[in-house]
PDB file of N, CA and C in Angstrom:
ATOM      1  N   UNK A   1       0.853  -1.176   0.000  1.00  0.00           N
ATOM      2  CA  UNK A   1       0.000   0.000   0.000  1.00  0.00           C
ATOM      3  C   UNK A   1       0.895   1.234   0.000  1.00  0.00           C
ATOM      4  N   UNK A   2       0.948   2.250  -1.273  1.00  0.00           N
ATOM      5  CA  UNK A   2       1.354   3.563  -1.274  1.00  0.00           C
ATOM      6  C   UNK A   2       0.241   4.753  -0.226  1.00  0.00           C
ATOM      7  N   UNK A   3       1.331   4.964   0.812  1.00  0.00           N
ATOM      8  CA  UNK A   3       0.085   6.110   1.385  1.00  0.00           C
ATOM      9  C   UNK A   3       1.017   7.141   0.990  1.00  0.00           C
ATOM     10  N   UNK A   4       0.676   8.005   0.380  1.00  0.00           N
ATOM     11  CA  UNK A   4       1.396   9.767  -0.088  1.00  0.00           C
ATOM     12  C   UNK A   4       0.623  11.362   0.357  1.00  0.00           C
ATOM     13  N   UNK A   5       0.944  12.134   0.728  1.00  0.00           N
ATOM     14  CA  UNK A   5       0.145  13.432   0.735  1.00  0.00           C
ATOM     15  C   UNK A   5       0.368  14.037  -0.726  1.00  0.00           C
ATOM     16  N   UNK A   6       1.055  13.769  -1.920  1.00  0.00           N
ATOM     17  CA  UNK A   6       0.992  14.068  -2.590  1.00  0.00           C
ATOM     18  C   UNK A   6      -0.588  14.007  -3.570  1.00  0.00           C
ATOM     19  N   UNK A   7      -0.902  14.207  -4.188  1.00  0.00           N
ATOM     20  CA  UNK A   7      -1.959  14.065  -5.347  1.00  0.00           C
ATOM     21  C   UNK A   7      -2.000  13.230  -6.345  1.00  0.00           C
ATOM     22  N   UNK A   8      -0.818  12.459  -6.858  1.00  0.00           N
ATOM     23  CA  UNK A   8      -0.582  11.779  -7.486  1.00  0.00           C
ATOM     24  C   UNK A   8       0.833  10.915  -7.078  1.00  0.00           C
ATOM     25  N   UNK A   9       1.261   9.702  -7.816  1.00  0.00           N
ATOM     26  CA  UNK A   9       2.322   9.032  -7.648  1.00  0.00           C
ATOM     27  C   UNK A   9       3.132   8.890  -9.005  1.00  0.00           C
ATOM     28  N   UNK A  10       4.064   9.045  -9.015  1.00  0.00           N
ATOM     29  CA  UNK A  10       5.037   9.549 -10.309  1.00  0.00           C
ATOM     30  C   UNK A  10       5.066   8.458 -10.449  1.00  0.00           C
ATOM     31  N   UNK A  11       5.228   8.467 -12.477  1.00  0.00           N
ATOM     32  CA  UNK A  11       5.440   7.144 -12.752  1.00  0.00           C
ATOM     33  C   UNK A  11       4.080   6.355 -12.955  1.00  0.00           C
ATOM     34  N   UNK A  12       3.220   6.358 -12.148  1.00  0.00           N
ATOM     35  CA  UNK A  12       1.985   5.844 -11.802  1.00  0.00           C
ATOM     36  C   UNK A  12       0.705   6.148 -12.382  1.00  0.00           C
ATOM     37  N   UNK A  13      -0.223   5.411 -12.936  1.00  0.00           N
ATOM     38  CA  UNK A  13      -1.525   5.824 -13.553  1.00  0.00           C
ATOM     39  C   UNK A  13      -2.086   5.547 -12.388  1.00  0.00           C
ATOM     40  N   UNK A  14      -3.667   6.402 -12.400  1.00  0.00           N
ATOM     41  CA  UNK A  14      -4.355   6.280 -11.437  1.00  0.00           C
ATOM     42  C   UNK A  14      -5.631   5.413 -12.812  1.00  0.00           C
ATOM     43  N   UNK A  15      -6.252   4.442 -12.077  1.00  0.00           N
ATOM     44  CA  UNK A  15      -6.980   4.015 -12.903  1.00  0.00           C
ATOM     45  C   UNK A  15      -8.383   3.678 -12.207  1.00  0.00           C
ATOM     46  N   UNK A  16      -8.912   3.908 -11.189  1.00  0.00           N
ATOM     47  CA  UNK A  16      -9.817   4.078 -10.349  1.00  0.00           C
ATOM     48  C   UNK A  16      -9.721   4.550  -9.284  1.00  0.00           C
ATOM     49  N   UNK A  17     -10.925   5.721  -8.986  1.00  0.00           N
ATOM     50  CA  UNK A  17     -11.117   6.265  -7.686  1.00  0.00           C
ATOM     51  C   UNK A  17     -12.012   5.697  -6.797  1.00  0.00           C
ATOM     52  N   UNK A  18     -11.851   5.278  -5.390  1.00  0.00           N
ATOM     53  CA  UNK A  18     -12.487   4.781  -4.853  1.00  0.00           C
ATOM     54  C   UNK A  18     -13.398   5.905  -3.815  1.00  0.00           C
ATOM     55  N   UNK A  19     -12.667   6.836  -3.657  1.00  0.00           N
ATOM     56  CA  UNK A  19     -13.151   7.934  -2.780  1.00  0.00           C
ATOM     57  C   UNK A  19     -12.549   8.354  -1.109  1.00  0.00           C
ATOM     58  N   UNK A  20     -13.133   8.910  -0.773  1.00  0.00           N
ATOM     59  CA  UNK A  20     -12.547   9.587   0.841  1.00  0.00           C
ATOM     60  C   UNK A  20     -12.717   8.263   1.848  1.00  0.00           C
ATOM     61  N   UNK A  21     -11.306   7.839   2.448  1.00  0.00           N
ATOM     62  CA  UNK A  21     -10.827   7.107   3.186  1.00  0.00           C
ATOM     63  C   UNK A  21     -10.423   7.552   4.585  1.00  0.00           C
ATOM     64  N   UNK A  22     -10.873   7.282   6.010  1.00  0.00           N
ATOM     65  CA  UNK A  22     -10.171   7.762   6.796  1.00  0.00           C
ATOM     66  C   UNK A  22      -9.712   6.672   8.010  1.00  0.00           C
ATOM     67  N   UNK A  23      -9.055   7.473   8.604  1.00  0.00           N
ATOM     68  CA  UNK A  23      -8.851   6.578   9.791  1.00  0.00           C
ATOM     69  C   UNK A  23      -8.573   7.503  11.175  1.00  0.00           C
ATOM     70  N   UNK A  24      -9.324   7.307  12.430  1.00  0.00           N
ATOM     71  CA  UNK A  24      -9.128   8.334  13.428  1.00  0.00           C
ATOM     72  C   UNK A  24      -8.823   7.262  14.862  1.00  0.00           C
ATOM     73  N   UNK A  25      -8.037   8.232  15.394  1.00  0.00           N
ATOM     74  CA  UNK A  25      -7.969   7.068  16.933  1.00  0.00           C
ATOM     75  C   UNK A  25      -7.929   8.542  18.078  1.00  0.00           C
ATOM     76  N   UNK A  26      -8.142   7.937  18.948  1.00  0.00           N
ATOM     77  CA  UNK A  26      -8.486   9.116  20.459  1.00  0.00           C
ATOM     78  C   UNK A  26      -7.593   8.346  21.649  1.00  0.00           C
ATOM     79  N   UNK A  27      -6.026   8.788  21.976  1.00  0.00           N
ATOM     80  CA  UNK A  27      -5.164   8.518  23.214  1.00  0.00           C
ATOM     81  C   UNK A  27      -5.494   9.416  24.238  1.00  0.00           C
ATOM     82  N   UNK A  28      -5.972   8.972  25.606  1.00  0.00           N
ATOM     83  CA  UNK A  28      -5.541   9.745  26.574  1.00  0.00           C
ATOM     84  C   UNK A  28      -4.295   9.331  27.115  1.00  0.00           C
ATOM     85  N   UNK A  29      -3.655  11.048  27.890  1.00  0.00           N
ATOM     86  CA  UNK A  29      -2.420  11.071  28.185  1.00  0.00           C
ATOM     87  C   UNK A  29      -2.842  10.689  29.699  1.00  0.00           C
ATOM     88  N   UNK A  30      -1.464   9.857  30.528  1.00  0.00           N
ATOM     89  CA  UNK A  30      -2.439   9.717  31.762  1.00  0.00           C
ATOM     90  C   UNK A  30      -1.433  10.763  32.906  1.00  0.00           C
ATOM     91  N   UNK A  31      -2.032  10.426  34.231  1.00  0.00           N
ATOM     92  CA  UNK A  31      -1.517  11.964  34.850  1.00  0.00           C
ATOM     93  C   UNK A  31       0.098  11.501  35.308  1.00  0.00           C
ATOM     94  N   UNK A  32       0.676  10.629  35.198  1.00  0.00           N
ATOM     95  CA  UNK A  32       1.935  10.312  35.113  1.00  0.00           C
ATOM     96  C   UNK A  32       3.261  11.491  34.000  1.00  0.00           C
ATOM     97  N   UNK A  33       2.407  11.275  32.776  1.00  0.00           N
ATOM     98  CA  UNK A  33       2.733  11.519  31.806  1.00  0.00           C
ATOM     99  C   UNK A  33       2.796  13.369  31.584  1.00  0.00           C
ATOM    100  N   UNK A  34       1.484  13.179  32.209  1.00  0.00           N
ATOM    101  CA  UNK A  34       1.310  14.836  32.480  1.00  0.00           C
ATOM    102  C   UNK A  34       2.040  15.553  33.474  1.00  0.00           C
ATOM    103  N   UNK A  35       2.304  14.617  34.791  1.00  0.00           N
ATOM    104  CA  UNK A  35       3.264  15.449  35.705  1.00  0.00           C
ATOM    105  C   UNK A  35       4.596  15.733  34.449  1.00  0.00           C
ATOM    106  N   UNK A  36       5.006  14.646  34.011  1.00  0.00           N
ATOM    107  CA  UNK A  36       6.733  14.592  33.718  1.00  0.00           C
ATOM    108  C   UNK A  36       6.874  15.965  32.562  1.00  0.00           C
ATOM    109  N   UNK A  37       5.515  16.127  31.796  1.00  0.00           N
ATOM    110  CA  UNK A  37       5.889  16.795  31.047  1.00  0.00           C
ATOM    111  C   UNK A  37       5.523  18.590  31.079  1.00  0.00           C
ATOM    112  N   UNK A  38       5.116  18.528  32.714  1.00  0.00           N
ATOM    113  CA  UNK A  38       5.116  19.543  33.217  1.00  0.00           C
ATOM    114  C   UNK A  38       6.583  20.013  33.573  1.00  0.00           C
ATOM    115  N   UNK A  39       6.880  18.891  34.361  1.00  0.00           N
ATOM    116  CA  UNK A  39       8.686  18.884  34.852  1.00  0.00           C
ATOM    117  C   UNK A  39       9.159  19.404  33.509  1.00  0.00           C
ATOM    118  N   UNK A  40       8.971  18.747  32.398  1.00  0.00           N
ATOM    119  CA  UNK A  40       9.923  19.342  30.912  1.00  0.00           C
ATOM    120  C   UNK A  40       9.726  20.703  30.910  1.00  0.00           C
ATOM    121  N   UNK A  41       8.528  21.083  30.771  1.00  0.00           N
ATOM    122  CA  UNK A  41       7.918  22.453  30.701  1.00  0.00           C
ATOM    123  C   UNK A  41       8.926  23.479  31.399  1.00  0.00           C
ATOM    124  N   UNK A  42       9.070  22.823  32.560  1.00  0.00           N
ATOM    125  CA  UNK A  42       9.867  23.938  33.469  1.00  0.00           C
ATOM    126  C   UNK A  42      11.325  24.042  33.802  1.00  0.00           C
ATOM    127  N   UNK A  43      11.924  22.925  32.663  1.00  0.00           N
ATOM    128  CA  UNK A  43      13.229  22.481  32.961  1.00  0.00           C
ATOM    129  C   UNK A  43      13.641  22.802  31.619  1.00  0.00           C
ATOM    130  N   UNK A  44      12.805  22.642  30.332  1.00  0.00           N
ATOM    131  CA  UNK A  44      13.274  22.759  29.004  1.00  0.00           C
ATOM    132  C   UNK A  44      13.059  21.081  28.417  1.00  0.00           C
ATOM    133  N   UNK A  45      13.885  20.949  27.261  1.00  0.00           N
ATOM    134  CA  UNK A  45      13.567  19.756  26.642  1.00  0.00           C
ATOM    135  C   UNK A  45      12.350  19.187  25.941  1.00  0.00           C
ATOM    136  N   UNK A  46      12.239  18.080  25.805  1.00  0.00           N
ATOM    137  CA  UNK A  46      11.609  17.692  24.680  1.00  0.00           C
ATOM    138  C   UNK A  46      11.027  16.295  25.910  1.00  0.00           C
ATOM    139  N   UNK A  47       9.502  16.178  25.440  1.00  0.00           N
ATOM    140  CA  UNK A  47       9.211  15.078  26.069  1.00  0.00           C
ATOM    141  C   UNK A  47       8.494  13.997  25.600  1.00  0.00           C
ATOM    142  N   UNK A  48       9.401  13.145  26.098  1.00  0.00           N
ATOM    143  CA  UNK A  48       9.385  12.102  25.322  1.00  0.00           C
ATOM    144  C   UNK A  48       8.124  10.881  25.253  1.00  0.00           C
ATOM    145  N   UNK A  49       7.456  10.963  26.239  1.00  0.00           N
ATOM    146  CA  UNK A  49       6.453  10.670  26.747  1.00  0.00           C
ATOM    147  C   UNK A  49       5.628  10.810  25.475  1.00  0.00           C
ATOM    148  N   UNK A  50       5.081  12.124  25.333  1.00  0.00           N
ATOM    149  CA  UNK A  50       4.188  12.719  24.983  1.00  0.00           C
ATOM    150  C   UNK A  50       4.403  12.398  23.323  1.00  0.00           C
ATOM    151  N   UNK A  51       5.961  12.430  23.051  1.00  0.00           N
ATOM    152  CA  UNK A  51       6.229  12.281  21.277  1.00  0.00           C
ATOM    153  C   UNK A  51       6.081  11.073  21.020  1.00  0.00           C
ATOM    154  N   UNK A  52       6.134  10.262  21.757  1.00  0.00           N
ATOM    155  CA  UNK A  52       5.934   8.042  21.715  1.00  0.00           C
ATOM    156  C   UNK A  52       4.163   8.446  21.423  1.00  0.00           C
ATOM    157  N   UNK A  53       3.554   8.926  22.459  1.00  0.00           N
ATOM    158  CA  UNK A  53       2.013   8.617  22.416  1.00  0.00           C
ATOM    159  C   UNK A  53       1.719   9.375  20.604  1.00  0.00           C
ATOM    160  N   UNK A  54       2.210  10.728  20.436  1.00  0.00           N
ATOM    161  CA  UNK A  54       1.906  11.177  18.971  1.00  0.00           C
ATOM    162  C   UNK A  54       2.105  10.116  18.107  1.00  0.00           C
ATOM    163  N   UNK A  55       3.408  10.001  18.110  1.00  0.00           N
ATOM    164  CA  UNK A  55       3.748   8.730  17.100  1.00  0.00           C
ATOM    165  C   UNK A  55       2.956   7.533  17.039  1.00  0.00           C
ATOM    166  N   UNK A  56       2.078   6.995  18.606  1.00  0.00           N
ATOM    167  CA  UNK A  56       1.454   5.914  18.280  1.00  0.00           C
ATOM    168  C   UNK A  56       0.132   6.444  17.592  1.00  0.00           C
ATOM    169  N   UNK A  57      -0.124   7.324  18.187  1.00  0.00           N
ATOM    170  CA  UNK A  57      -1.614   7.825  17.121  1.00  0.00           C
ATOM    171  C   UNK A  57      -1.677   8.094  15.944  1.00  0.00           C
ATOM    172  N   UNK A  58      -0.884   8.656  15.573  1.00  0.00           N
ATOM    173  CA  UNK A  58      -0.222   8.726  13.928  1.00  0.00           C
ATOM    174  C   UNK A  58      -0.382   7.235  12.886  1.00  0.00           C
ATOM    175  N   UNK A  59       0.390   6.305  14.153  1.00  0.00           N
ATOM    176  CA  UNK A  59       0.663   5.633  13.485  1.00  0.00           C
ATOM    177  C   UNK A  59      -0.691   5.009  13.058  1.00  0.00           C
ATOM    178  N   UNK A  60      -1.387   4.861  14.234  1.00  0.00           N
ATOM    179  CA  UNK A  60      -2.896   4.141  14.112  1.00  0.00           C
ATOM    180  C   UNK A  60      -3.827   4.415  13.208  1.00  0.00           C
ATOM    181  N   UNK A  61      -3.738   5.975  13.470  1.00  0.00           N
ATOM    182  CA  UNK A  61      -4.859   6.548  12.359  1.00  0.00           C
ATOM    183  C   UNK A  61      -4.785   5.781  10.959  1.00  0.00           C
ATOM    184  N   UNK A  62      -3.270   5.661  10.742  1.00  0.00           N
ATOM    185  CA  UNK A  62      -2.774   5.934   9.108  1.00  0.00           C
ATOM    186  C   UNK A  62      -3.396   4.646   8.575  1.00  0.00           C
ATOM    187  N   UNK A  63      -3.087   3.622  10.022  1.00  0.00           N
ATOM    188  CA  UNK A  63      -3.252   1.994   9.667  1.00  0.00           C
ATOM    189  C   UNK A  63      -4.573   1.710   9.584  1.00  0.00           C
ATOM    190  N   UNK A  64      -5.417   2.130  10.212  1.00  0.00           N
ATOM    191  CA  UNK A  64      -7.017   2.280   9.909  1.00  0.00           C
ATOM    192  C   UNK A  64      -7.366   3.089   9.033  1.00  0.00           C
ATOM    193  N   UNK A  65      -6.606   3.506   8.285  1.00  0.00           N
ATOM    194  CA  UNK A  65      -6.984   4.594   6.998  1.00  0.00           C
ATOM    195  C   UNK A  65      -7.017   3.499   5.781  1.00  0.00           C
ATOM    196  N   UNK A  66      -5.461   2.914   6.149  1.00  0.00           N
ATOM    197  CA  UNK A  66      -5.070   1.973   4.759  1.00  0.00           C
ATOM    198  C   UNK A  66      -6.024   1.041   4.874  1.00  0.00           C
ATOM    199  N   UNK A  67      -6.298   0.425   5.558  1.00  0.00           N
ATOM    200  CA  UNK A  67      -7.339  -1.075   6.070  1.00  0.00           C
ATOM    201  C   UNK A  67      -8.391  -0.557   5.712  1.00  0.00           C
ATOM    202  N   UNK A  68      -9.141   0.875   5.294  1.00  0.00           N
ATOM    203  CA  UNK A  68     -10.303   0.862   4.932  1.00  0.00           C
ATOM    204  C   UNK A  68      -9.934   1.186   3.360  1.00  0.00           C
ATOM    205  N   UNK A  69      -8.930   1.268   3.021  1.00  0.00           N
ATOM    206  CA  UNK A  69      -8.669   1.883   1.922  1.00  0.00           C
ATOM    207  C   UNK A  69      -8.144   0.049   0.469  1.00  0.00           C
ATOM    208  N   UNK A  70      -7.671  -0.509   1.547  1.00  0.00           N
ATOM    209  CA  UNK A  70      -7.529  -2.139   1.052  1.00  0.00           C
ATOM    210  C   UNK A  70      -9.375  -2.862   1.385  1.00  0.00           C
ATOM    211  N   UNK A  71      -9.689  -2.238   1.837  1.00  0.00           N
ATOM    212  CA  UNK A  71     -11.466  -3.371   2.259  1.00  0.00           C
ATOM    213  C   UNK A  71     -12.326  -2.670   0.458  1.00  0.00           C
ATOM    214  N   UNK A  72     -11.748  -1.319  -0.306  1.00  0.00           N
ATOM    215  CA  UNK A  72     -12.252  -0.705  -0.832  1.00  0.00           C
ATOM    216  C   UNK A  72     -11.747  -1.678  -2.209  1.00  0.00           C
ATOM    217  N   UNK A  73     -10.463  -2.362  -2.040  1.00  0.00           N
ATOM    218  CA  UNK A  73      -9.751  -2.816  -3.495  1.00  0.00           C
ATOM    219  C   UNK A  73      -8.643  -1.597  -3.681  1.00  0.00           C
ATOM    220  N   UNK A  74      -8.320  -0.800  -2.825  1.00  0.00           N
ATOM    221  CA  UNK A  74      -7.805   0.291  -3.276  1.00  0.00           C
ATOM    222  C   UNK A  74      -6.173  -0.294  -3.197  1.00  0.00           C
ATOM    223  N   UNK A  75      -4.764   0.383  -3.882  1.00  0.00           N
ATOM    224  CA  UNK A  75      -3.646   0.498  -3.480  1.00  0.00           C
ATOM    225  C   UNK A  75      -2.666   1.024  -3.038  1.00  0.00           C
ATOM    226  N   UNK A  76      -3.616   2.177  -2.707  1.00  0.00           N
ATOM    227  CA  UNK A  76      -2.908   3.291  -2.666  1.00  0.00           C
ATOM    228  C   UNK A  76      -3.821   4.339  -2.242  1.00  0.00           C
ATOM    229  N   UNK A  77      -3.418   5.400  -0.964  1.00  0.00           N
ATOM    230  CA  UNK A  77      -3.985   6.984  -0.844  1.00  0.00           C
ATOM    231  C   UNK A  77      -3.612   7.468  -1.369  1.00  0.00           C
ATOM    232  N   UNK A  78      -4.099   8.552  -1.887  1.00  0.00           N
ATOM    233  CA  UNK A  78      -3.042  10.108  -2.192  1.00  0.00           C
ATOM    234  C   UNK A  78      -3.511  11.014  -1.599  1.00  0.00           C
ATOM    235  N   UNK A  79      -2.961  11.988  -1.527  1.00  0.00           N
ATOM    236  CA  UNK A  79      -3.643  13.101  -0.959  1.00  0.00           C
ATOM    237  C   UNK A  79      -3.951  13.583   0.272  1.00  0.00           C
ATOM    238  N   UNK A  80      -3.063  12.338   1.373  1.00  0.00           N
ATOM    239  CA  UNK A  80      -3.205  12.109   2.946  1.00  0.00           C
ATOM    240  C   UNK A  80      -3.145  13.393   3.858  1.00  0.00           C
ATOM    241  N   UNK A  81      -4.033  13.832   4.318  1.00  0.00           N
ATOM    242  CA  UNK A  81      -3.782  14.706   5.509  1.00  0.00           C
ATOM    243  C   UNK A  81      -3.688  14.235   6.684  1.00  0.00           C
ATOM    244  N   UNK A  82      -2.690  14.562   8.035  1.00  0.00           N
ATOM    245  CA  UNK A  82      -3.001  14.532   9.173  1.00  0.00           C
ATOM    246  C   UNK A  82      -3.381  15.479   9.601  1.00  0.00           C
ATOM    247  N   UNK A  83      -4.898  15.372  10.447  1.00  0.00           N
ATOM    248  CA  UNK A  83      -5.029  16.532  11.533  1.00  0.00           C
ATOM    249  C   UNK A  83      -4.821  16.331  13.306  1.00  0.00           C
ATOM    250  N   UNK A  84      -4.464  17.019  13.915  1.00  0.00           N
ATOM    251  CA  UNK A  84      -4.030  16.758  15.322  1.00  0.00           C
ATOM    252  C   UNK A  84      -5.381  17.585  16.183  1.00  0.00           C
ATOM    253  N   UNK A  85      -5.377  17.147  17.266  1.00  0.00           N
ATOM    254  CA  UNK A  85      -6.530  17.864  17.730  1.00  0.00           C
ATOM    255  C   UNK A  85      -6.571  17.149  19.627  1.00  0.00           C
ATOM    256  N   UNK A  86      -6.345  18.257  20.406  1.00  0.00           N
ATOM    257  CA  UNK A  86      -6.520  17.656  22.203  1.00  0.00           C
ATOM    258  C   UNK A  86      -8.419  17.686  22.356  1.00  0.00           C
ATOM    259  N   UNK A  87      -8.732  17.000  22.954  1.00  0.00           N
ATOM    260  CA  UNK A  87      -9.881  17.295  23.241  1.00  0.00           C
ATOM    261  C   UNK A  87     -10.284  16.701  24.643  1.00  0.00           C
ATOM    262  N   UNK A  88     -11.675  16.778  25.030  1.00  0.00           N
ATOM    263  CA  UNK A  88     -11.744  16.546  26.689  1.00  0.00           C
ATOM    264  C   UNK A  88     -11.918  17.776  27.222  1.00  0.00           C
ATOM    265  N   UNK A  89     -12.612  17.737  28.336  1.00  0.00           N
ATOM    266  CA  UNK A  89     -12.942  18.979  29.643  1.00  0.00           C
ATOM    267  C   UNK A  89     -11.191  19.590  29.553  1.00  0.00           C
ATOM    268  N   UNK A  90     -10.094  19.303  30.108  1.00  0.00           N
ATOM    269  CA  UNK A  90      -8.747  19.711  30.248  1.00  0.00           C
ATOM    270  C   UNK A  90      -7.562  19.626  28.862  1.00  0.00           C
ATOM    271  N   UNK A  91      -8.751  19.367  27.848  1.00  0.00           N
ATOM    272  CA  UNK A  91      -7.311  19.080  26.737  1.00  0.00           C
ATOM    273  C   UNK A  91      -6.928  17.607  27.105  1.00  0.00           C
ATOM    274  N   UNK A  92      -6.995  16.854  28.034  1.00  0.00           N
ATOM    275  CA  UNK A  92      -5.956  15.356  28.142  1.00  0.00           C
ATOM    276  C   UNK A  92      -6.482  14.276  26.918  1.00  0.00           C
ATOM    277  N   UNK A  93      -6.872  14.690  26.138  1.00  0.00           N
ATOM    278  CA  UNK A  93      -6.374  13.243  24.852  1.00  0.00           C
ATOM    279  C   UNK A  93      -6.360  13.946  23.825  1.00  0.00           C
ATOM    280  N   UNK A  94      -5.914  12.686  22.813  1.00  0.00           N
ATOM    281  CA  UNK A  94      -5.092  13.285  21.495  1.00  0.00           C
ATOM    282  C   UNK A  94      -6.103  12.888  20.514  1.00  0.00           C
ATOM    283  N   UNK A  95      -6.477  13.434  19.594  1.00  0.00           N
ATOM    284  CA  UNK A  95      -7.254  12.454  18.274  1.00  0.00           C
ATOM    285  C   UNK A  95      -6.526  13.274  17.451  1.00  0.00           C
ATOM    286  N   UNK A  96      -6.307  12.072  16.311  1.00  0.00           N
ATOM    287  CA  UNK A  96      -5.318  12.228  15.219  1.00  0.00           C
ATOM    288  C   UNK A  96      -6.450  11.463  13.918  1.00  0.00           C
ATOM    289  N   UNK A  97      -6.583  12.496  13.288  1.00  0.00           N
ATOM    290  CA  UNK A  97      -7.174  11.303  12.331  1.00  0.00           C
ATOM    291  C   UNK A  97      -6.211  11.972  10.602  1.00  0.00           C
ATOM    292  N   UNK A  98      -6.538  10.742   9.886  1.00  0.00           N
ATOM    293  CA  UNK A  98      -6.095  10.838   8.748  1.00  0.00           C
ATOM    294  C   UNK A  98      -6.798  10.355   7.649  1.00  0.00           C
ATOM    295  N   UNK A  99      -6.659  11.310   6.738  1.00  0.00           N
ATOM    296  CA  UNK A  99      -7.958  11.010   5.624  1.00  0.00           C
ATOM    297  C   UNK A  99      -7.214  11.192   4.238  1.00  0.00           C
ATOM    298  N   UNK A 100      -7.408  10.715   3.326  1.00  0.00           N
ATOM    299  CA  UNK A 100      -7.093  10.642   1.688  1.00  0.00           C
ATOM    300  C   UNK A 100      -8.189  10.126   1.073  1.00  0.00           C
ATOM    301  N   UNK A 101      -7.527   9.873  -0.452  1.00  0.00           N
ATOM    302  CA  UNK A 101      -8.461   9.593  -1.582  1.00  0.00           C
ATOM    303  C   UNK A 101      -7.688   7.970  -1.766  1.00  0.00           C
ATOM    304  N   UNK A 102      -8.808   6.966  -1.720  1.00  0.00           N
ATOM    305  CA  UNK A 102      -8.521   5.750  -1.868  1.00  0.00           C
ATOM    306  C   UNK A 102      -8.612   5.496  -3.404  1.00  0.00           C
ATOM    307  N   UNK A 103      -7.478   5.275  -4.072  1.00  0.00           N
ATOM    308  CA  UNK A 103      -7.168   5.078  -5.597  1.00  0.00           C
ATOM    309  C   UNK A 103      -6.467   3.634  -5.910  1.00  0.00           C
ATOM    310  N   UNK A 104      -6.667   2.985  -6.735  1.00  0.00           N
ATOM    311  CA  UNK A 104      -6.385   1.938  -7.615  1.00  0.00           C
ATOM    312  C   UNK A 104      -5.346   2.562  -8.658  1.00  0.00           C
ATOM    313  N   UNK A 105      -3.763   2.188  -8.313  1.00  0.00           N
ATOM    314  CA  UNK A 105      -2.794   2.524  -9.832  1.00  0.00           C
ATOM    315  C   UNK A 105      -2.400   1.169  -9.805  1.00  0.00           C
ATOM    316  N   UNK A 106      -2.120   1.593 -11.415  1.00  0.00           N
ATOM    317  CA  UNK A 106      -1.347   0.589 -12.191  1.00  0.00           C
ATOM    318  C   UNK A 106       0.205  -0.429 -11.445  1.00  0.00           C
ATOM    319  N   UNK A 107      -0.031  -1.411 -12.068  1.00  0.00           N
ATOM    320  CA  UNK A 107       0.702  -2.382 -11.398  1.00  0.00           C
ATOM    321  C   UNK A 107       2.455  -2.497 -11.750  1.00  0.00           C
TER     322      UNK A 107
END
C-alpha cells in the first residue's frame, strides 16, 4: 500500500477512484505523563512521553486509513492529511485522524 500526501504518484496511472478514506484514533495522556511533562515544561527539553504517544496515534490513524482503503480494493492513498486535535474537559487526549483519496494505480 502507497500512502502519499501528494496528489498523485510519479510514474503511476491512477486508474480508479475509490473515494474519501479515513482513519481516526483518540489517546488519553495519563496523569503520570502529564506530571513529567510539566517537569519538561519547566526544565526545558523535549518530552518524550508525549512524542511516543503522537507517534502511536499517527501511526494508528494511518493503519485504519489503509485497512479501509484495502477493504475498498484500493492500493494506494493520495492526498493524505493529518489533523491533530486535544480534546476533553482539560485538553488530556489526542485524536489524530487521517484522511485521503482511496485510488487503484497501475501495477
Amino acid at each position: 500500500m502507497i500512502v502519499t500526501t501528494t496528489p498523485s504518484i510519479e510514474g503511476k496511472r491512477i486508474e480508479r477512484y475509490y473515494g474519501i478514506v479515513s482513519g481516526e484514533t483518540i489517546i488519553g495522556a495519563n496523569m503520570f505523563r502529564d506530571l513529567f511533562a510539566r517537569i519538561r515544561d519547566i526544565v526545558g527539553g523535549r518530552s518524550a512521553a508525549y512524542e511516543e504517544v503522537l507517534r502511536e496515534a499517527k501511526d494508528t490513524a494511518i493503519r485504519e486509513m489503509e485497512q479501509k482503503a484495502m477493504s475498498l480494493g484500493a492500493n494506494a492513498v493520495i492526498g493524505v492529511d493529518l489533523d491533530y486535535e486535544t480534546i476533553g474537559s482539560s485538553g488530556s487526549m489526542l485524536m489524530v485522524t487521517a484522511c485521503g483519496t482511496a485510488v487503484k494505480i497501475e501495477d
